[in-house]
Protein backbone atom coordinates (compact mmCIF):
# COMPACT_ATOMS: atom_id res chain seq x y z
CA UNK A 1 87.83 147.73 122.46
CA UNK A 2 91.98 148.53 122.10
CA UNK A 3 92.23 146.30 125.10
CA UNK A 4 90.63 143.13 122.85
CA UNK A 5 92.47 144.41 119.82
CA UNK A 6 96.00 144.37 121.89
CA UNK A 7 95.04 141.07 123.24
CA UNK A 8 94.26 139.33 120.27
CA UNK A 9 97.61 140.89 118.51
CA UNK A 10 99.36 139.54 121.05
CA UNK A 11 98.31 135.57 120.80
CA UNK A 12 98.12 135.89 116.95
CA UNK A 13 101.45 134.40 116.11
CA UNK A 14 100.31 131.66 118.97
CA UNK A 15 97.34 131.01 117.25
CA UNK A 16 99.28 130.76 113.49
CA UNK A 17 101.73 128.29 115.05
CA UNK A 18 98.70 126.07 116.26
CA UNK A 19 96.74 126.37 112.94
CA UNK A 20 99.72 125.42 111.49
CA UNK A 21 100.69 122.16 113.29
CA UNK A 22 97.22 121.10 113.15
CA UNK A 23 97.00 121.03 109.53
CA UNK A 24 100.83 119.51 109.22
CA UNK A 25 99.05 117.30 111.75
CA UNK A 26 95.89 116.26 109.85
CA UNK A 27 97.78 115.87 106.69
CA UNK A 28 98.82 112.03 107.41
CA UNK A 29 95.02 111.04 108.03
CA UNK A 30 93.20 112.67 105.01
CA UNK A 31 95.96 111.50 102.56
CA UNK A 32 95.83 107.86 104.09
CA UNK A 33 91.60 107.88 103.14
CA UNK A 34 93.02 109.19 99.87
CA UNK A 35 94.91 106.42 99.33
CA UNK A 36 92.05 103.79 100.62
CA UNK A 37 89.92 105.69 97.98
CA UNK A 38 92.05 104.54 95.40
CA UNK A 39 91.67 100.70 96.41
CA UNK A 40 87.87 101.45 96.78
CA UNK A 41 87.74 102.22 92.96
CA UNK A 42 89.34 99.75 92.48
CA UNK A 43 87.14 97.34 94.02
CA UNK A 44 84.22 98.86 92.91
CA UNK A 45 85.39 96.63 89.17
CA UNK A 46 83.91 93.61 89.13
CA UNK A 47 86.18 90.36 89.32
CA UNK A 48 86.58 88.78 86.15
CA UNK A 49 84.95 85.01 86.44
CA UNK A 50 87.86 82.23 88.41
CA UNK A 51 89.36 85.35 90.38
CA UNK A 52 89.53 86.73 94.26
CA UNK A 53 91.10 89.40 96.01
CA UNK A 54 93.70 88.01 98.63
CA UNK A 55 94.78 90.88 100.21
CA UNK A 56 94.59 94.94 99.61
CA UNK A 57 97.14 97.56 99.82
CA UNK A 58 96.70 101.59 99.77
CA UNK A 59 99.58 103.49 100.37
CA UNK A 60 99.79 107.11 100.92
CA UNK A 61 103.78 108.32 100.34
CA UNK A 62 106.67 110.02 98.51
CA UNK A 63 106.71 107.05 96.39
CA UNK A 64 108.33 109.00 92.81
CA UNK A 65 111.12 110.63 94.77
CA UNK A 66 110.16 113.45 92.57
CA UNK A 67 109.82 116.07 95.44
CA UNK A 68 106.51 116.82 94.57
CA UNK A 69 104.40 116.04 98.07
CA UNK A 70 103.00 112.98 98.64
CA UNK A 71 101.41 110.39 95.68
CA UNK A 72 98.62 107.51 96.41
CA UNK A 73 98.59 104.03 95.02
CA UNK A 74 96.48 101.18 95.67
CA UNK A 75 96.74 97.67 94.95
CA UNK A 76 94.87 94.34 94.62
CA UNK A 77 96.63 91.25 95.06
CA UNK A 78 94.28 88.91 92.98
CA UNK A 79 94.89 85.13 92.04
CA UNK A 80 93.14 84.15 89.19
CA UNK A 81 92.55 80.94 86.80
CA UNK A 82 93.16 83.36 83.84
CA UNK A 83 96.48 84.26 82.36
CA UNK A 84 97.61 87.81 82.46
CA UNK A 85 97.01 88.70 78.72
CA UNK A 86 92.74 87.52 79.51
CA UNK A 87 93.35 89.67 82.60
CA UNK A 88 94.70 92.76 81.02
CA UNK A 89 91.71 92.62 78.37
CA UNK A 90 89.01 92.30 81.09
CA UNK A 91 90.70 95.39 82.59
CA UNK A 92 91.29 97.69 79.68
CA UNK A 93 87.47 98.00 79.49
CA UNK A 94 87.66 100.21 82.60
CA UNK A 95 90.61 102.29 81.76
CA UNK A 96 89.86 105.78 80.26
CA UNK A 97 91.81 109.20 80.63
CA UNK A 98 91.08 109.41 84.75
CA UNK A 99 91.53 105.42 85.91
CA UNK A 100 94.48 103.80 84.18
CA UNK A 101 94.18 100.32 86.12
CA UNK A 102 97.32 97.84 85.23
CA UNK A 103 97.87 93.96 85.67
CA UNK A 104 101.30 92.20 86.11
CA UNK A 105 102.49 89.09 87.68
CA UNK A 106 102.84 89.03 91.77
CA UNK A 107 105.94 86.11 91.90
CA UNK A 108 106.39 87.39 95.39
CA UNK A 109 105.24 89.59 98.30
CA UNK A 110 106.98 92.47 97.63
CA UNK A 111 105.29 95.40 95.73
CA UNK A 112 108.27 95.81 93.10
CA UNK A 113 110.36 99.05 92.72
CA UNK A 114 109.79 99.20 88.80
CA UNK A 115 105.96 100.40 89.98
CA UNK A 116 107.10 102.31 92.94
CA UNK A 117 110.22 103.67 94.31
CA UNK A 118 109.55 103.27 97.78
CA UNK A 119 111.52 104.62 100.86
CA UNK A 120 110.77 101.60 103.04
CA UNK A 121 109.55 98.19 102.86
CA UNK A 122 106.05 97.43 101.34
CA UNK A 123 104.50 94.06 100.41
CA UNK A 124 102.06 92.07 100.58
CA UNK A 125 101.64 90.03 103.80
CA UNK A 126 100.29 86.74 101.88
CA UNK A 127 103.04 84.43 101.15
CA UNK A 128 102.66 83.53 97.09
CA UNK A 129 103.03 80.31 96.64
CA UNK A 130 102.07 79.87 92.86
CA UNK A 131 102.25 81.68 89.58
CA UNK A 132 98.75 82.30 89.70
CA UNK A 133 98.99 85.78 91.46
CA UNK A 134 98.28 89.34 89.80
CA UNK A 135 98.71 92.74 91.47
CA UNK A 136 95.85 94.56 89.69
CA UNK A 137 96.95 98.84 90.64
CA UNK A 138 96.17 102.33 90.35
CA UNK A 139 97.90 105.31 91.08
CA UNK A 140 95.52 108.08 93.01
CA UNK A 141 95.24 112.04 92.03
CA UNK A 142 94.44 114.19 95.08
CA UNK A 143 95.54 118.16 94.60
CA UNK A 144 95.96 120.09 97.79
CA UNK A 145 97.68 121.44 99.94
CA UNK A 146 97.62 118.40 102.53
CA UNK A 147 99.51 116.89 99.64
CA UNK A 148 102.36 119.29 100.24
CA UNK A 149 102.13 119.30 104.21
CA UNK A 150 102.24 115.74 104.99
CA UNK A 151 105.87 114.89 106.64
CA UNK A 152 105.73 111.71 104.36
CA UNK A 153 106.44 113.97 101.18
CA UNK A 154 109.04 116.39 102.91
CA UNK A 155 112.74 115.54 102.05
C-alpha cells in the first residue's frame, strides 16, 4: 500500500503537466464550436424576403485586445434587394438583452476594424462587387476557463 502511495507521488507532477497541456490543448477546438455557435444563431433568423447568405464567418480570437481571454463573433455576409434601414428593422425584432444582432454595409471583403480589432487578416473570401452587400453579426458569450487557456487570448 506505501509502495502505490510512493509511486503515485512520484508521477503526480507528471500527470499535472499532462492534464495541463491537454486542456491548453483542447482549448482551440471547443472555443472554435463556440464561435460556429454564434453563426448558427444566427442562421437560425429567417432571411428577410429578396436576401441570401453568400458566405459565413465565425471567429474564435483576442479580437478586443482587452486581455481578457478569447471573444467569439460570427458573421453573415448577406446581399439583399432591401436597403440597410428595411434591414436593420427586420432585425431589431430579434434583438433582446442576450442576442444583439447588427447590420452595416459590406463595400468590401474585409471584416472592418471599427467591429473588431483583429491581430491578423480576416475577410470574407467573396469578392463584392456591388453595394448590395450587408454583414449581418453577433458577438458570442462563452464563460470558462477554456476562454482563458486558449493560446489565441494569451499576450
Amino acid at each position: 500500500m506505501k509502495r502505490t502511495f510512493i509511486k503515485i507521488l512520484k508521477f503526480s507532477p507528471l500527470i499535472f503537466i499532462a492534464v495541463i497541456v491537454l486542456l491548453f490543448k483542447i482549448s482551440c477546438p471547443i472555443n472554435d464550436k463556440v464561435s460556429r455557435d454564434v453563426v448558427k444563431e444566427l442562421k437560425q433568423i429567417p432571411l428577410p424576403a429578396g436576401t441570401v447568405v453568400v458566405e459565413e464567418k465565425a471567429i474564435a480570437d483576442r479580437l478586443c485586445g482587452n486581455g481578457d481571454g478569447v471573444q467569439y463573433f460570427g458573421a453573415l455576409l448577406l446581399k439583399s434587394d432591401l436597403s440597410l434601414e428595411e434591414l436593420d428593422e427586420y432585425y431589431a425584432q430579434y434583438r433582446d438583452d442576450n442576442a444583439c444582432y447588427r447590420v452595416e454595409h459590406q463595400y468590401d471583403s474585409e471584416i472592418k476594424q471599427d467591429k473588431l480589432s483583429l491581430h491578423q487578416d480576416n475577410s470574407f473570401e467573396t469578392t463584392i462587387d456591388s453595394d448590395n452587400y450587408y454583414i449581418l453579426y453577433a458577438w458570442g458569450n462563452y464563460d470558462s476557463m477554456f476562454t482563458y487557456l486558449d493560446w489565441r487570448g494569451i499576450n
